[in-house]
C-alpha atoms as a PDB file:
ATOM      1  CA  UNK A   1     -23.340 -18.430  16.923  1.00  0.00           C
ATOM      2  CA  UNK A   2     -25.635 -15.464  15.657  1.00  0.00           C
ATOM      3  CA  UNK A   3     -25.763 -17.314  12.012  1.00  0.00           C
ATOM      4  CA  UNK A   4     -26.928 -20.699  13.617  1.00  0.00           C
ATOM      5  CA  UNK A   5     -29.605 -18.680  15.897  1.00  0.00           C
ATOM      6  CA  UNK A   6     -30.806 -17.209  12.370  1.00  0.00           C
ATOM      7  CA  UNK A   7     -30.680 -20.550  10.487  1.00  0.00           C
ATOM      8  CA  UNK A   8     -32.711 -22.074  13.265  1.00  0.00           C
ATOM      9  CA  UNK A   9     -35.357 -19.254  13.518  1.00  0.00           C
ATOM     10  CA  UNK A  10     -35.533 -19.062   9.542  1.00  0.00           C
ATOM     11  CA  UNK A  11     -36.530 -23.079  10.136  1.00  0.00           C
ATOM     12  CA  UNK A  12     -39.167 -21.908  12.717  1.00  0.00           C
ATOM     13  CA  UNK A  13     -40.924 -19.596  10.399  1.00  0.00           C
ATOM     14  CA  UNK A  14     -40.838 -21.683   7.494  1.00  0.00           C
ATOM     15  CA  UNK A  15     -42.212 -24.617   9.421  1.00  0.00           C
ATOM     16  CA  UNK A  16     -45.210 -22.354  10.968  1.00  0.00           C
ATOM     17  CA  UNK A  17     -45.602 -20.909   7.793  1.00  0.00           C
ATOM     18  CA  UNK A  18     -45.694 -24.599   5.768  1.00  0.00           C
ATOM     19  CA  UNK A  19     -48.564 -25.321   8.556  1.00  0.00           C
ATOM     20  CA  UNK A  20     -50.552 -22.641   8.518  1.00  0.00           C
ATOM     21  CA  UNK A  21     -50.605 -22.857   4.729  1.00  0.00           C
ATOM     22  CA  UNK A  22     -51.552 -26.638   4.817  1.00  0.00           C
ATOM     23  CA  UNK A  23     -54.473 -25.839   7.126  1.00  0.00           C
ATOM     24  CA  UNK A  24     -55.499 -23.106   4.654  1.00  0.00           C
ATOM     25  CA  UNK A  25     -55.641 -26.094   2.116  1.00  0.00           C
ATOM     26  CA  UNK A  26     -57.887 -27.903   4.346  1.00  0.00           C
ATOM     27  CA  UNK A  27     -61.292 -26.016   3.204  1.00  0.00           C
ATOM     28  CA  UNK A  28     -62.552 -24.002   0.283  1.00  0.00           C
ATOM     29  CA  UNK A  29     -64.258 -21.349   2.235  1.00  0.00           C
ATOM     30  CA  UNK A  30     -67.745 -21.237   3.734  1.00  0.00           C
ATOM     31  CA  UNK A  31     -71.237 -22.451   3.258  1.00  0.00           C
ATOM     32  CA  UNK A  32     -74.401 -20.051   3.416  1.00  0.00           C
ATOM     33  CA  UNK A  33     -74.229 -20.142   7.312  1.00  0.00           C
ATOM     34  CA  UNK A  34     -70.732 -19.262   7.593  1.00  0.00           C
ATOM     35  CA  UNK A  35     -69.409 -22.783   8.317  1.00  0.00           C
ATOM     36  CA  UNK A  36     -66.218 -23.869   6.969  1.00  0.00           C
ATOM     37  CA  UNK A  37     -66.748 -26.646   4.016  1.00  0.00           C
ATOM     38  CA  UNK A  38     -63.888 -28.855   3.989  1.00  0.00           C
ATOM     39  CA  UNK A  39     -62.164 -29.567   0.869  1.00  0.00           C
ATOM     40  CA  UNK A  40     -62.661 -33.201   1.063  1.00  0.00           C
ATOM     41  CA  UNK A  41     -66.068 -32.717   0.416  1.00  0.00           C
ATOM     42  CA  UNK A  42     -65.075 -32.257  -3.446  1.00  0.00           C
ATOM     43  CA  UNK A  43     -63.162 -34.568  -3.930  1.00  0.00           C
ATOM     44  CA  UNK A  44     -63.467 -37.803  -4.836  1.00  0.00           C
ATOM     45  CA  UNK A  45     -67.165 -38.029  -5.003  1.00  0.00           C
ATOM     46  CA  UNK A  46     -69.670 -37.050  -7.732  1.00  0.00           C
ATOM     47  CA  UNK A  47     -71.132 -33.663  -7.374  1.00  0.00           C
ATOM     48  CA  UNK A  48     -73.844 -31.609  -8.758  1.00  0.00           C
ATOM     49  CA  UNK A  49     -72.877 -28.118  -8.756  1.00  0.00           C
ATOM     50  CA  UNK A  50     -76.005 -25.554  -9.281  1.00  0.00           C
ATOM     51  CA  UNK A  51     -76.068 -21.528 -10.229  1.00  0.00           C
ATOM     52  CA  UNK A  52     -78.842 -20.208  -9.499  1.00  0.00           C
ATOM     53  CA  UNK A  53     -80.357 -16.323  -8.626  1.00  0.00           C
ATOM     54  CA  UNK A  54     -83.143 -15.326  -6.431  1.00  0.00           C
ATOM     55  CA  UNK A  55     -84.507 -13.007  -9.449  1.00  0.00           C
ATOM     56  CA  UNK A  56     -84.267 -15.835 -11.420  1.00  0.00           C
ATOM     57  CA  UNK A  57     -87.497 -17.716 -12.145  1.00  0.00           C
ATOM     58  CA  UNK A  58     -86.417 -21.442 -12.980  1.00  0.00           C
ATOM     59  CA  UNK A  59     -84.245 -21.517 -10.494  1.00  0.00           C
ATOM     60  CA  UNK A  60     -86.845 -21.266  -7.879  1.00  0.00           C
ATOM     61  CA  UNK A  61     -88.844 -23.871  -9.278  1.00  0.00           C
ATOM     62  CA  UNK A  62     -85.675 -26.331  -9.273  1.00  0.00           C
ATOM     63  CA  UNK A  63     -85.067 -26.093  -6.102  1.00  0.00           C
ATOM     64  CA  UNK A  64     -86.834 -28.421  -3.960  1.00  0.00           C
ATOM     65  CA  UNK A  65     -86.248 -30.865  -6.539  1.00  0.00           C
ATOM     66  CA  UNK A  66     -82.334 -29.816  -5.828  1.00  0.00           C
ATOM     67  CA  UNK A  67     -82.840 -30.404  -2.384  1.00  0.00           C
ATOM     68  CA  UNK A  68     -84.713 -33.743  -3.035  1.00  0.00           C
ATOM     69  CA  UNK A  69     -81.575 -35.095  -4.818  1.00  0.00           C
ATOM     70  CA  UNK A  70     -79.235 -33.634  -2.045  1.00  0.00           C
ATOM     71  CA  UNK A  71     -81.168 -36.069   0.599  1.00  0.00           C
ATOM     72  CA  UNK A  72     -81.735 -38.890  -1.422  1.00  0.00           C
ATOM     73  CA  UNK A  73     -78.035 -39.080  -3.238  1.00  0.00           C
ATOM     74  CA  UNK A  74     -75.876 -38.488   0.038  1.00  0.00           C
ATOM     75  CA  UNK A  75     -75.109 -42.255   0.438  1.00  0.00           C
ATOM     76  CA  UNK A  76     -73.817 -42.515  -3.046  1.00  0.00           C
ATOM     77  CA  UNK A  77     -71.015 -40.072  -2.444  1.00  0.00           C
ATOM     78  CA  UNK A  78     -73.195 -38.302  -4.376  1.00  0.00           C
ATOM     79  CA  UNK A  79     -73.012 -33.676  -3.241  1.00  0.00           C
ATOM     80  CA  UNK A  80     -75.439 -31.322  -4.448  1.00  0.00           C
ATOM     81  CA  UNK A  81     -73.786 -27.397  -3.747  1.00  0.00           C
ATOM     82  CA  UNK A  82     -74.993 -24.110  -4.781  1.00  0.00           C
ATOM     83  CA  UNK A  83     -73.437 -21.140  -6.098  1.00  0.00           C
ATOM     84  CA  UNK A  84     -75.178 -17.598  -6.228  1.00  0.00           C
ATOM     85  CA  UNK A  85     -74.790 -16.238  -9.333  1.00  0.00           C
ATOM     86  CA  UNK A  86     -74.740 -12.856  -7.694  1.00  0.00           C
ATOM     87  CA  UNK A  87     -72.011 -13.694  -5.533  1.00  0.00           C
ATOM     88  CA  UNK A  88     -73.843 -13.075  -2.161  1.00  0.00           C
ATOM     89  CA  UNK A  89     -72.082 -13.664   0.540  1.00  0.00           C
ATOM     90  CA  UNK A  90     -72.014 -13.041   4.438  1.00  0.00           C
ATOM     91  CA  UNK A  91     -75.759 -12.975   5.550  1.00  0.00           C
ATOM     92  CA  UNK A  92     -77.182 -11.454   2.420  1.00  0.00           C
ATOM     93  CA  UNK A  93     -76.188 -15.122   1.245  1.00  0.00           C
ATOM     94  CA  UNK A  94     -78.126 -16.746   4.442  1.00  0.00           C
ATOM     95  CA  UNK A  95     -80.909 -14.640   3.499  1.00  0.00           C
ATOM     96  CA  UNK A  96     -81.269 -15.797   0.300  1.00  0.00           C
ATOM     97  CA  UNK A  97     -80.640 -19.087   0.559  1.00  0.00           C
ATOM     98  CA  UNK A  98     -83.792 -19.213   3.485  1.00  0.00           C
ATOM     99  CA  UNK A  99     -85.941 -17.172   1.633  1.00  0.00           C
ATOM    100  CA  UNK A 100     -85.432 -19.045  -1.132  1.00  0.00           C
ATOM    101  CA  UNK A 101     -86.188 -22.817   0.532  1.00  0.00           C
ATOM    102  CA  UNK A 102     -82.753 -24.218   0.189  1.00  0.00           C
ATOM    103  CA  UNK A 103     -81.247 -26.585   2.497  1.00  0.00           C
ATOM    104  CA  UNK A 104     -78.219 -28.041   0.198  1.00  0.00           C
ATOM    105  CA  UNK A 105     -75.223 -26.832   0.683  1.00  0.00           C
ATOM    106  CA  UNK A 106     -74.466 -23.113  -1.061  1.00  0.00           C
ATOM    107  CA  UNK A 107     -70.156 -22.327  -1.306  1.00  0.00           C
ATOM    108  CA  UNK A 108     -69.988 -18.677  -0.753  1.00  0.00           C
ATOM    109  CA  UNK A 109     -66.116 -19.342  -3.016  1.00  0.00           C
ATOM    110  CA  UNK A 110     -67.472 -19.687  -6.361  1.00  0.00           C
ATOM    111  CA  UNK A 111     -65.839 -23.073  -7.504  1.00  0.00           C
ATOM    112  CA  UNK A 112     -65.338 -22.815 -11.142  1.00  0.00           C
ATOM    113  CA  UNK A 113     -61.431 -22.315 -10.861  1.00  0.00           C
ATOM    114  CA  UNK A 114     -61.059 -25.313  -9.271  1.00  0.00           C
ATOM    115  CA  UNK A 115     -62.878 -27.312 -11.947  1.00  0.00           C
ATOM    116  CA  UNK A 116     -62.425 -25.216 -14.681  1.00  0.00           C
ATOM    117  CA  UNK A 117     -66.339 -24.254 -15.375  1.00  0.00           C
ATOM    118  CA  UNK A 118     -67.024 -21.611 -17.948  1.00  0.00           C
ATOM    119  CA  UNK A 119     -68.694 -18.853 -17.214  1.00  0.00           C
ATOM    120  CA  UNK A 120     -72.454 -18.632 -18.031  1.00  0.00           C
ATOM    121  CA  UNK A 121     -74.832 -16.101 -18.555  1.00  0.00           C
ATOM    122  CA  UNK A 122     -78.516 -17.792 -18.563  1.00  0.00           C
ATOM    123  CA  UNK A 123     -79.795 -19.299 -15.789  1.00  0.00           C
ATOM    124  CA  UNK A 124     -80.081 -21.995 -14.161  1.00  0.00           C
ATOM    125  CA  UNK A 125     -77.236 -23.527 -14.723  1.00  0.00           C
ATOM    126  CA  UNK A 126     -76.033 -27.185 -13.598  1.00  0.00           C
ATOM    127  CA  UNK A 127     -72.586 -29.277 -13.895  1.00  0.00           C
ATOM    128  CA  UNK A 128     -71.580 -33.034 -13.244  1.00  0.00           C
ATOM    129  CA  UNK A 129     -68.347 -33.564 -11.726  1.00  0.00           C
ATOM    130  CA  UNK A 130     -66.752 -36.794 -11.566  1.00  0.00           C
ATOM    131  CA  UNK A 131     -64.976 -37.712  -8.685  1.00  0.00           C
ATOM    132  CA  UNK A 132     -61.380 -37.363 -10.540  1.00  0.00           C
ATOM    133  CA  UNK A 133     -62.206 -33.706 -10.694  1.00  0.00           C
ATOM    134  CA  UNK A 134     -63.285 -33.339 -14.190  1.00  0.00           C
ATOM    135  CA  UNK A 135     -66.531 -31.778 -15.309  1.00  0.00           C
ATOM    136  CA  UNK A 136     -68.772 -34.332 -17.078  1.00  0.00           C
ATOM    137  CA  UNK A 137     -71.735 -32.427 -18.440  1.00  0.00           C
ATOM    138  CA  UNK A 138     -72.678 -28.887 -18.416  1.00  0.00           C
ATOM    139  CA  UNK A 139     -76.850 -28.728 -18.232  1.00  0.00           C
ATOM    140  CA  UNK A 140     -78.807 -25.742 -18.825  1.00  0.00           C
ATOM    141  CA  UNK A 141     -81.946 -25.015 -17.445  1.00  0.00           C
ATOM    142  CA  UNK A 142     -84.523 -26.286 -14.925  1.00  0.00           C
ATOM    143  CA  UNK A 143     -83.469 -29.682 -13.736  1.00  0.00           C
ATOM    144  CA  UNK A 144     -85.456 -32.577 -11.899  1.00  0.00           C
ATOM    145  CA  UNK A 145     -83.946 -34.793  -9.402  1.00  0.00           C
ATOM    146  CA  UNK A 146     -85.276 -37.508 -11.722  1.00  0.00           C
ATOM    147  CA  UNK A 147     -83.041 -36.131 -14.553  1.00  0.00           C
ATOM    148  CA  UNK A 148     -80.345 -35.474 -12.264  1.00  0.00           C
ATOM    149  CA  UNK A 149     -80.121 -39.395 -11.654  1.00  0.00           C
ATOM    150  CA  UNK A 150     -80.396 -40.824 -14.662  1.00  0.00           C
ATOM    151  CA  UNK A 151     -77.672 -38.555 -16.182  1.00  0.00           C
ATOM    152  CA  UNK A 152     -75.607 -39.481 -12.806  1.00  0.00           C
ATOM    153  CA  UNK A 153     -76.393 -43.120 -13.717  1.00  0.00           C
ATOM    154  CA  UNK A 154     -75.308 -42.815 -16.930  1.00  0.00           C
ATOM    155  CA  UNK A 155     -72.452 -41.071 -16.308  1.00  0.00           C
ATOM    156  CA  UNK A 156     -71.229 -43.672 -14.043  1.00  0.00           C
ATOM    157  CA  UNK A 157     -71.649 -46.369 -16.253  1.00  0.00           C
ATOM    158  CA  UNK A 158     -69.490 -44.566 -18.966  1.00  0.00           C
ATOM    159  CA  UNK A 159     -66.912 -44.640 -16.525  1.00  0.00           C
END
């Protein structure tokens, strides 16, 4: 009797712990104003993933063309995110990202793990994913939205 009780509670646990686990897998951590960002917006969609610095002069002339793209591009399955190359996070990150003019979306989890970025030191920096994952194109320095596109469009037509 005492070995079924522990068999069954052993099943309890691993069940709560399977489900809290697969809600863990449900987002990637938070956004510049401490809301969750669910993993589904990654994947399967194109996305334009952006490093940029407050102290970092092209950066801040990128982006409102950044948040140009962001608006126009959202009904293509098209995302444009931010990273902080500083790693802010918590409201030093909300700070920055208001001070700085920028209403995309900014992951306070740095995302080059999941899609295997390399690590740069210059400033800004920009990368294509495709929506299997995989990064397309690594761009450095200032971008336009009008650049942006057409590299998107080609892109897409490579398949």
């Amino acid at each position: 009797m005492v070995m079924r009780f522990q068999v069954i509670i052993r099943g309890i646990a691993a069940l709560g712990l399977g489900l809290i686990l697969a809600g863990c897998a449900q987002d990637i951590g938070v956004d510049q104003h401490g809301r969750k960002v669910a993993v589904e917006r990654l994947e399967g969609q194109w996305l334009v993933i952006n490093y940029w610095a407050q102290w970092c002069a092209p950066c801040r002339t990128e982006i409102p063309e950044l948040n140009e793209l962001d608006i126009e591009l959202r009904d293509q399955s098209v995302w444009v995110f931010g990273v902080n190359f500083d790693a802010l996070q918590g409201e030093k990150l909300s700070q920055a990202t208001e001070e700085m003019g920028i209403t995309f979306t900014v992951l306070a989890q740095d995302p080059a793990e999941r899609f295997q970025l390399p690590r740069n030191e210059v400033l800004p920096v920009t990368y294509l994913i495709d929506p299997q994952g995989r990064m397309r194109e690594r761009l450095l320095g200032e971008q336009s939205a009008e650049g942006l596109k057409a590299r998107l469009a080609a892109l897409k037509a490579e398949g």
